[in-house]
C-alpha atoms as a PDB file:
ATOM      1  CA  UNK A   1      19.118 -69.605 -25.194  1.00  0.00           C
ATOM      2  CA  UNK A   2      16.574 -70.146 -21.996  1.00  0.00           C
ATOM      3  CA  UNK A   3      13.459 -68.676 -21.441  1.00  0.00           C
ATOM      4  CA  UNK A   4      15.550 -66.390 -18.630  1.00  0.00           C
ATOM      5  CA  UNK A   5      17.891 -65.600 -20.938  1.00  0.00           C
ATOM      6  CA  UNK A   6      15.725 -64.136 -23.837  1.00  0.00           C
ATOM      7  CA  UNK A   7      13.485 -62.365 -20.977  1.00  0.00           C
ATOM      8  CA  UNK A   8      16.262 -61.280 -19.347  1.00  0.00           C
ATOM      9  CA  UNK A   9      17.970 -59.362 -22.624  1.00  0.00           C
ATOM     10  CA  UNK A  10      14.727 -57.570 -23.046  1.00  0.00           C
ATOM     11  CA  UNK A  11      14.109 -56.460 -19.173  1.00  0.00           C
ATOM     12  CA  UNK A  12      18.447 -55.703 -18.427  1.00  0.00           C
ATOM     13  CA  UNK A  13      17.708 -53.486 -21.698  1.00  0.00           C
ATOM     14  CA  UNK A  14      14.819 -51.538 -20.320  1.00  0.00           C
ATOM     15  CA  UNK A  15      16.170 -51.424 -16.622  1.00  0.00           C
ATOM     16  CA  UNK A  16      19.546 -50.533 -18.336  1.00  0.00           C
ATOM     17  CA  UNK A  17      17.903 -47.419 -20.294  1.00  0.00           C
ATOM     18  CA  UNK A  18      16.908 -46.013 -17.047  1.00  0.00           C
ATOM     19  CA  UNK A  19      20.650 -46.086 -15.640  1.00  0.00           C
ATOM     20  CA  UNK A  20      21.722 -44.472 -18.847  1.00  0.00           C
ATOM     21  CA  UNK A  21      19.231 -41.711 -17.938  1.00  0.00           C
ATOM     22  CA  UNK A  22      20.140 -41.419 -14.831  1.00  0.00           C
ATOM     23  CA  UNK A  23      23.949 -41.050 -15.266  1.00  0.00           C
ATOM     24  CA  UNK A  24      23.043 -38.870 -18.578  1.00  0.00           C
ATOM     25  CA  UNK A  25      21.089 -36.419 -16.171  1.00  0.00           C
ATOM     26  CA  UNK A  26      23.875 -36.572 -14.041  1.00  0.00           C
ATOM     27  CA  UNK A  27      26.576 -35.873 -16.703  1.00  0.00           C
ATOM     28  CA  UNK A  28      24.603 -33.184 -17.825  1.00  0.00           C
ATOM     29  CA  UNK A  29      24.138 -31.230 -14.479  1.00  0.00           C
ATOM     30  CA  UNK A  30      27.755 -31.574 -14.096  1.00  0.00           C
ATOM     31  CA  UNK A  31      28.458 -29.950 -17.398  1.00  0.00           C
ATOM     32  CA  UNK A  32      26.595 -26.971 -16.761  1.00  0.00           C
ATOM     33  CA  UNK A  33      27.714 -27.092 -13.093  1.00  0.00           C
ATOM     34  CA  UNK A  34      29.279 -23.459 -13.011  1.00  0.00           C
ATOM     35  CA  UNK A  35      25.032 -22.438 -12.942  1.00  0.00           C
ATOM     36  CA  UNK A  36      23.755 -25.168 -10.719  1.00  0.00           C
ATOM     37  CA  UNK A  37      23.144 -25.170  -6.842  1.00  0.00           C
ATOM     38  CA  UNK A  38      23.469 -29.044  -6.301  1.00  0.00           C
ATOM     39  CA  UNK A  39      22.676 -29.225  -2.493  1.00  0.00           C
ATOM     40  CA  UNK A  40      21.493 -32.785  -1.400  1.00  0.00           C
ATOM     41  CA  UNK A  41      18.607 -33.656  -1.998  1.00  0.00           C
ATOM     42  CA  UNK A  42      18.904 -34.771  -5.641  1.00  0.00           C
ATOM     43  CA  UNK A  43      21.970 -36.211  -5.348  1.00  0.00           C
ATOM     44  CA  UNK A  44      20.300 -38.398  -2.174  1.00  0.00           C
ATOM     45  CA  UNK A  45      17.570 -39.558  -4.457  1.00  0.00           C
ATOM     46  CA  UNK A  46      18.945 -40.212  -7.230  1.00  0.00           C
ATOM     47  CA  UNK A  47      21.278 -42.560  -5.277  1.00  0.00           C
ATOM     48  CA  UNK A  48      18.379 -44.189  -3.944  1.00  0.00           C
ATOM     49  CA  UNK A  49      16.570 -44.800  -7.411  1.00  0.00           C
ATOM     50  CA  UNK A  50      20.243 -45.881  -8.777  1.00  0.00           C
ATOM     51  CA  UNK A  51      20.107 -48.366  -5.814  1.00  0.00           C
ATOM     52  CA  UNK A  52      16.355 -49.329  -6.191  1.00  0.00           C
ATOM     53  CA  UNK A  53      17.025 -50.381  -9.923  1.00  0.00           C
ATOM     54  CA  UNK A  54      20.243 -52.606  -9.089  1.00  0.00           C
ATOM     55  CA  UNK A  55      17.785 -54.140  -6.605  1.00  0.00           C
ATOM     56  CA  UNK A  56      15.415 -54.817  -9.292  1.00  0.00           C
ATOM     57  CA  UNK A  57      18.012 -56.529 -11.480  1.00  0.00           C
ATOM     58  CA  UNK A  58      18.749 -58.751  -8.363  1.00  0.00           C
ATOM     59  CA  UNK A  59      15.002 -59.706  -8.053  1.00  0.00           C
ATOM     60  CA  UNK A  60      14.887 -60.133 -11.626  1.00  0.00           C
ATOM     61  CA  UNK A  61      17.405 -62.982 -10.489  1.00  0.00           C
ATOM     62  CA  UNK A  62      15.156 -64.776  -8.128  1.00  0.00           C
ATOM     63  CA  UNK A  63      11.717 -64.654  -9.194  1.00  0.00           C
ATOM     64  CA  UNK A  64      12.334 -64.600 -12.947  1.00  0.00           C
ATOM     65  CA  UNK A  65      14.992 -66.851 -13.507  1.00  0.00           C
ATOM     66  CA  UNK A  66      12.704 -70.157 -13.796  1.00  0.00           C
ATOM     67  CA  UNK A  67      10.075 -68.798 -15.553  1.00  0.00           C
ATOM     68  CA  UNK A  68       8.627 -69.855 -19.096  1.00  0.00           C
ATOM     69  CA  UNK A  69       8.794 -67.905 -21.420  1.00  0.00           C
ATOM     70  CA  UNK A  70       5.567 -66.408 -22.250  1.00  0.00           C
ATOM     71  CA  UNK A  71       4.296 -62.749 -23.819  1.00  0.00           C
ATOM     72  CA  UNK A  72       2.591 -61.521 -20.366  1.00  0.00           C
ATOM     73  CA  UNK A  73       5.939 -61.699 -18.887  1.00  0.00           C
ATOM     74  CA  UNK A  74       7.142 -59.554 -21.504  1.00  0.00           C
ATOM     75  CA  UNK A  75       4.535 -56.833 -20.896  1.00  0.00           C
ATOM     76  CA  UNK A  76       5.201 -57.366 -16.878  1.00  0.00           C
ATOM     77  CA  UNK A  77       8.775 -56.273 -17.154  1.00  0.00           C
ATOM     78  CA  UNK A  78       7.720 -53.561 -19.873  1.00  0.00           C
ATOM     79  CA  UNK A  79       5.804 -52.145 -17.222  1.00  0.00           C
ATOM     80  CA  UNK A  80       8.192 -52.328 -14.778  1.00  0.00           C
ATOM     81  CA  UNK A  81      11.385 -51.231 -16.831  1.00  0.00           C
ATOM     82  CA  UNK A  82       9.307 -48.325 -18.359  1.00  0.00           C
ATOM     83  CA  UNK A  83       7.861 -47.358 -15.300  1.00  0.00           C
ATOM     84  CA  UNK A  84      11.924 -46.722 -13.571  1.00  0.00           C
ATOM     85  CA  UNK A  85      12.792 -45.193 -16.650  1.00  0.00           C
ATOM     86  CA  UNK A  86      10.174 -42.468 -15.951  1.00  0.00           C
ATOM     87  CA  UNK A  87      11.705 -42.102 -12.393  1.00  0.00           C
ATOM     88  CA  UNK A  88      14.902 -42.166 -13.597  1.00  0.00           C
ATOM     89  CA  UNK A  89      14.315 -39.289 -16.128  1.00  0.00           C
ATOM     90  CA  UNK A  90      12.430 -37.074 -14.413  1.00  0.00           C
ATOM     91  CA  UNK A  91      15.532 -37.540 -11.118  1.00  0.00           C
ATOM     92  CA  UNK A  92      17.333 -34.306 -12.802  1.00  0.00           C
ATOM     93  CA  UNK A  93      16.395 -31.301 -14.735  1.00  0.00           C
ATOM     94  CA  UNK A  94      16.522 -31.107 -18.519  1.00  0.00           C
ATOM     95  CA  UNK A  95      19.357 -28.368 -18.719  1.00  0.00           C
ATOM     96  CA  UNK A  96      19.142 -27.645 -21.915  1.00  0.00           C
ATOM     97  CA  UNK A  97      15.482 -27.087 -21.287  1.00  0.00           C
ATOM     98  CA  UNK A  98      16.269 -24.511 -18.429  1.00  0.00           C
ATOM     99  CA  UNK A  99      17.552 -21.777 -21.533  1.00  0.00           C
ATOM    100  CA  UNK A 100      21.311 -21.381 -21.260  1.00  0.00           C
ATOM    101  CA  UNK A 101      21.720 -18.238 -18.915  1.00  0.00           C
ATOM    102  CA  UNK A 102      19.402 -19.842 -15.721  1.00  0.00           C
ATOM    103  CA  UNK A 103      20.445 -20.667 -12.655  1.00  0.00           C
ATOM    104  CA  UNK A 104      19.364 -24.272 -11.980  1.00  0.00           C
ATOM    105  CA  UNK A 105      19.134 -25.313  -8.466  1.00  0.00           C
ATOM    106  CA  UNK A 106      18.561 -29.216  -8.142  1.00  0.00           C
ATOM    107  CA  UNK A 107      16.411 -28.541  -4.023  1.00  0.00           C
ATOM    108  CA  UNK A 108      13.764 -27.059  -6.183  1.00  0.00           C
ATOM    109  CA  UNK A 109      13.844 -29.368  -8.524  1.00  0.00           C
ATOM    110  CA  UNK A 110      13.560 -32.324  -6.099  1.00  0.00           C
ATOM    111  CA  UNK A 111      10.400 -30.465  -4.108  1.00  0.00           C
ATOM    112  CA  UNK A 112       8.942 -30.177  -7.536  1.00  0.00           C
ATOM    113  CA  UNK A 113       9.676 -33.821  -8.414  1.00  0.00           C
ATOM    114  CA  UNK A 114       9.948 -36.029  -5.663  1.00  0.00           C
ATOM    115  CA  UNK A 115       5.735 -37.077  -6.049  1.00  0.00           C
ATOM    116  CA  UNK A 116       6.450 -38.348  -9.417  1.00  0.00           C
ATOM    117  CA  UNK A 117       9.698 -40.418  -8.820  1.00  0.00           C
ATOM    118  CA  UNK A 118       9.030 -41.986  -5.422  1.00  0.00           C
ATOM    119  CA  UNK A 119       5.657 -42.551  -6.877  1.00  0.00           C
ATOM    120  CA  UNK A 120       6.641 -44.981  -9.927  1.00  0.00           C
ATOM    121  CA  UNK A 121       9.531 -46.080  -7.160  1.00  0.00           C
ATOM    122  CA  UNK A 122       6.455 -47.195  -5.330  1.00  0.00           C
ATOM    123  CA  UNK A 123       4.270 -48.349  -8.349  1.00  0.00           C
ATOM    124  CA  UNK A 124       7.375 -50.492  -9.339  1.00  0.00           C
ATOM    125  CA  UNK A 125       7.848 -52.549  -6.501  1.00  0.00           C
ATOM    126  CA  UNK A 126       4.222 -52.760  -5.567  1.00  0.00           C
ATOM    127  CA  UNK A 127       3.722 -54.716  -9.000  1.00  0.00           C
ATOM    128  CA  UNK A 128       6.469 -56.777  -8.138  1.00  0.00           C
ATOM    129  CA  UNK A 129       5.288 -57.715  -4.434  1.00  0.00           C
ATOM    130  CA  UNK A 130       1.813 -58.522  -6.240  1.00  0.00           C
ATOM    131  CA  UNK A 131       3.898 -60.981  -8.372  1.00  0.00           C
ATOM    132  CA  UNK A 132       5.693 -62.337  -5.498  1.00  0.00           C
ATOM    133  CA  UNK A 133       2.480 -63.268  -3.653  1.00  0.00           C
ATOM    134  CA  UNK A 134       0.783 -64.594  -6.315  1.00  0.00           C
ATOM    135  CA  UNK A 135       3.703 -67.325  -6.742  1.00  0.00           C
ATOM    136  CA  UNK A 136       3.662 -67.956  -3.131  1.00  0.00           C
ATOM    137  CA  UNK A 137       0.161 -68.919  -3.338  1.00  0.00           C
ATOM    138  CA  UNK A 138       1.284 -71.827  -6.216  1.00  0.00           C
ATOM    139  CA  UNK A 139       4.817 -72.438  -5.882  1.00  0.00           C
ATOM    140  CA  UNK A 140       6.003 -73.959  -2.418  1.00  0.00           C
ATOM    141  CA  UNK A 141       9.416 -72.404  -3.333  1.00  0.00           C
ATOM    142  CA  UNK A 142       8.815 -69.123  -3.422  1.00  0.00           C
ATOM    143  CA  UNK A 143       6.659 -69.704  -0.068  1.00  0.00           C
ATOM    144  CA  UNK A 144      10.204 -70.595   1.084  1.00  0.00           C
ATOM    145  CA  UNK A 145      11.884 -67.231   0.352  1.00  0.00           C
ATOM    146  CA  UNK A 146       8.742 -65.550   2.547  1.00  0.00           C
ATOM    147  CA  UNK A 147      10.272 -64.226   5.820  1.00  0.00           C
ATOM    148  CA  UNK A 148      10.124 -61.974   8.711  1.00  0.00           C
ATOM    149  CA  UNK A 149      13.096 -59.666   7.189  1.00  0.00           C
ATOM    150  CA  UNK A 150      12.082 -59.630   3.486  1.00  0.00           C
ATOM    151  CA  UNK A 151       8.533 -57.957   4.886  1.00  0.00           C
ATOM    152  CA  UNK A 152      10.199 -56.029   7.399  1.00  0.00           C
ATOM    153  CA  UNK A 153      12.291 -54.610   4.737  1.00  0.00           C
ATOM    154  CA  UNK A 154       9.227 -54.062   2.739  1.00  0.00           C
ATOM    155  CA  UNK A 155       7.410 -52.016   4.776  1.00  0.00           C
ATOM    156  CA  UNK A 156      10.399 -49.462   5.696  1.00  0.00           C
ATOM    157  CA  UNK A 157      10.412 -49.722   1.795  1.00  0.00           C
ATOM    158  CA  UNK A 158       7.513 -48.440   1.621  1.00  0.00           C
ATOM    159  CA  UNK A 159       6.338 -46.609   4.280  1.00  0.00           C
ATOM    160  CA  UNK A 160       9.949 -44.333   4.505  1.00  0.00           C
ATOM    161  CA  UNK A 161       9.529 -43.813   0.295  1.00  0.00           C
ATOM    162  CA  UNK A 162       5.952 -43.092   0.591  1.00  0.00           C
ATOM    163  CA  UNK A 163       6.231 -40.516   3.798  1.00  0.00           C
ATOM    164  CA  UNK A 164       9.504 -38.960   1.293  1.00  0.00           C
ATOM    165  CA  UNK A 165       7.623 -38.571  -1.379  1.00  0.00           C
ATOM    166  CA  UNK A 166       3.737 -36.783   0.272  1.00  0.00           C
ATOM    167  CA  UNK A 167       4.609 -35.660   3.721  1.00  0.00           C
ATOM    168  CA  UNK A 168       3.771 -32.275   3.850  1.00  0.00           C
ATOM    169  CA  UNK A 169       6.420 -31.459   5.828  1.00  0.00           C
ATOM    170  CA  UNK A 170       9.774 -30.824   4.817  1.00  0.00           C
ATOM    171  CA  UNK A 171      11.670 -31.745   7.373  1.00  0.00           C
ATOM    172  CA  UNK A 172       9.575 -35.278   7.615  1.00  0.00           C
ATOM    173  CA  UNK A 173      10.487 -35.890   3.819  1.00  0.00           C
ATOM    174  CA  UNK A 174      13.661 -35.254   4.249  1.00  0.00           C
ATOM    175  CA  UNK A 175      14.225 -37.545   7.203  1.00  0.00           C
ATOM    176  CA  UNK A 176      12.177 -40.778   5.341  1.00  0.00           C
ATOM    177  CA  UNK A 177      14.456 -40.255   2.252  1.00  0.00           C
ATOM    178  CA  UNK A 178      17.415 -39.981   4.664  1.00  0.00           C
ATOM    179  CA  UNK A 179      16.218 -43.617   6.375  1.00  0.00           C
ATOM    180  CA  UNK A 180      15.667 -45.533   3.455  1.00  0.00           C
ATOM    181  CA  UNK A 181      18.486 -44.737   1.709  1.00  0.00           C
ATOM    182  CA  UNK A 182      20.767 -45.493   4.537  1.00  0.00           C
ATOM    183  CA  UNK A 183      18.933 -49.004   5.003  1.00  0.00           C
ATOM    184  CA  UNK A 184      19.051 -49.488   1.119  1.00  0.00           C
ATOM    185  CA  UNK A 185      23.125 -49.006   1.512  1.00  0.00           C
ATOM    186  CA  UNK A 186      22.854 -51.028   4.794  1.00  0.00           C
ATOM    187  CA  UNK A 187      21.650 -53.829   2.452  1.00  0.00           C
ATOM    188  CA  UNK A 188      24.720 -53.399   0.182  1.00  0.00           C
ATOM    189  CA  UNK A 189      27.134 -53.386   2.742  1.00  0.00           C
ATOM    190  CA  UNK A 190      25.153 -56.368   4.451  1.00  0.00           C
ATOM    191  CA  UNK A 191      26.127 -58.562   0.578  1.00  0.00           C
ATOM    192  CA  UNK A 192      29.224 -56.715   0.564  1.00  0.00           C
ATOM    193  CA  UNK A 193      30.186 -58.597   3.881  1.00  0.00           C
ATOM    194  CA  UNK A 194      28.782 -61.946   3.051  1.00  0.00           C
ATOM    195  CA  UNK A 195      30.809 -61.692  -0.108  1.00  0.00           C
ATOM    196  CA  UNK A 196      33.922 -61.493   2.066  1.00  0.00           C
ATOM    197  CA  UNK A 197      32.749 -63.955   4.620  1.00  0.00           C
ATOM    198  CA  UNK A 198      32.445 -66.338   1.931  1.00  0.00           C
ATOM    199  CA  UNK A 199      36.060 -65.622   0.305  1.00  0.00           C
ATOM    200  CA  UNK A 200      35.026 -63.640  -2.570  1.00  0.00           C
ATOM    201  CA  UNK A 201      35.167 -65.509  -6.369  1.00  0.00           C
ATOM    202  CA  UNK A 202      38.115 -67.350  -7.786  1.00  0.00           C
ATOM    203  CA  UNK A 203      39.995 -65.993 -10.424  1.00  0.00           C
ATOM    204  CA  UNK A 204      39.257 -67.167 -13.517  1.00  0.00           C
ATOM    205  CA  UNK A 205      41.918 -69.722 -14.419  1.00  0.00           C
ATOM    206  CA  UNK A 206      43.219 -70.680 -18.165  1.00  0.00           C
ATOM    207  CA  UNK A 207      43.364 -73.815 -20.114  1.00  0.00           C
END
């Protein structure tokens, strides 16, 4: 087993415990469905943290894959992982928590919420941008992956999940979760179409 492959069964795990949560909050909302007001504003973020982790396991990819293996590394994607799986949690109500007979309805519960996960949304990648310039400063091939789109795509990162998750306004909030959502699925389609461009995989073939 590598060094990737022994960090990577402990981070997947932790990044894959916040998926679990999110699809379990999910699952759960849908159960008690008859007493819930979805509207879409929950379901929009919790798209966007669904799509924010998958990212994560992509980076995980590229900056982690030729690493030693070493404890602080460990802690690192502790942090990390742990700090999703709050966001990931806290994306829809505790039904059972809500007593059996109340209505539920998930706008108020993103207004009440939305500091708290766009925060460790924020928190989470800013550790990992930290990381990314650190290696830049000793590794000449992570310098290489630097470009004018990765911190382009930063900063609407962060300045569209930031203005979601303080802007007083409503209607501002609304709009910055709106944008970087639809340039988060912009990026999927983006890989979708390179994928096809490049004729897809092979099937695998038998002895």
């Amino acid at each position: 087993m590598s060094a990737f492959e022994f960090f990577f069964s402990f981070y997947g795990l932790l990044l894959g415990l916040s998926v679990a949560a999110l699809v379990s909050g999910f699952a759960q909302v849908l159960h008690e469905r008859q007493r819930v007001r979805f509207g879409w504003l929950t379901p929009m973020l919790a798209t966007f943290v669904a799509l924010d982790v998958a990212t994560f396991w992509n980076q995980a990819w590229v900056i982690f894959r030729g690493a030693p293996y070493n404890n602080a590394l460990l802690i690192l994607g502790l942090v990390i992982a742990a700090t999703f799986y709050v966001a990931a949690s806290v994306t829809f109500p505790r039904v059972s928590a809500e007593g059996h007979h109340a209505r539920i309805d998930l706008d108020q519960h993103f207004w009440a919420h939305r500091r708290l996960v766009l925060g460790c949304l924020l928190a989470a990648n800013a550790i990992v941008v930290v990381l990314f310039v650190s290696l830049m400063a000793v590794n000449a091939e992570f310098a290489a992956l630097s470009s004018t789109r990765v911190w382009i795509g930063f900063a609407i990162f962060s300045l569209g999940t930031a203005t979601a998750a303080f802007a007083p306004w409503r209607g501002v909030a609304v709009g910055a979760l709106a944008m970087v959502l639809a340039y988060s699925l912009w990026n999927v389609a983006r890989a979708a179409a390179v994928l096809i461009e490049t004729g897809g995989w092979s099937p695998a073939t038998g002895g």
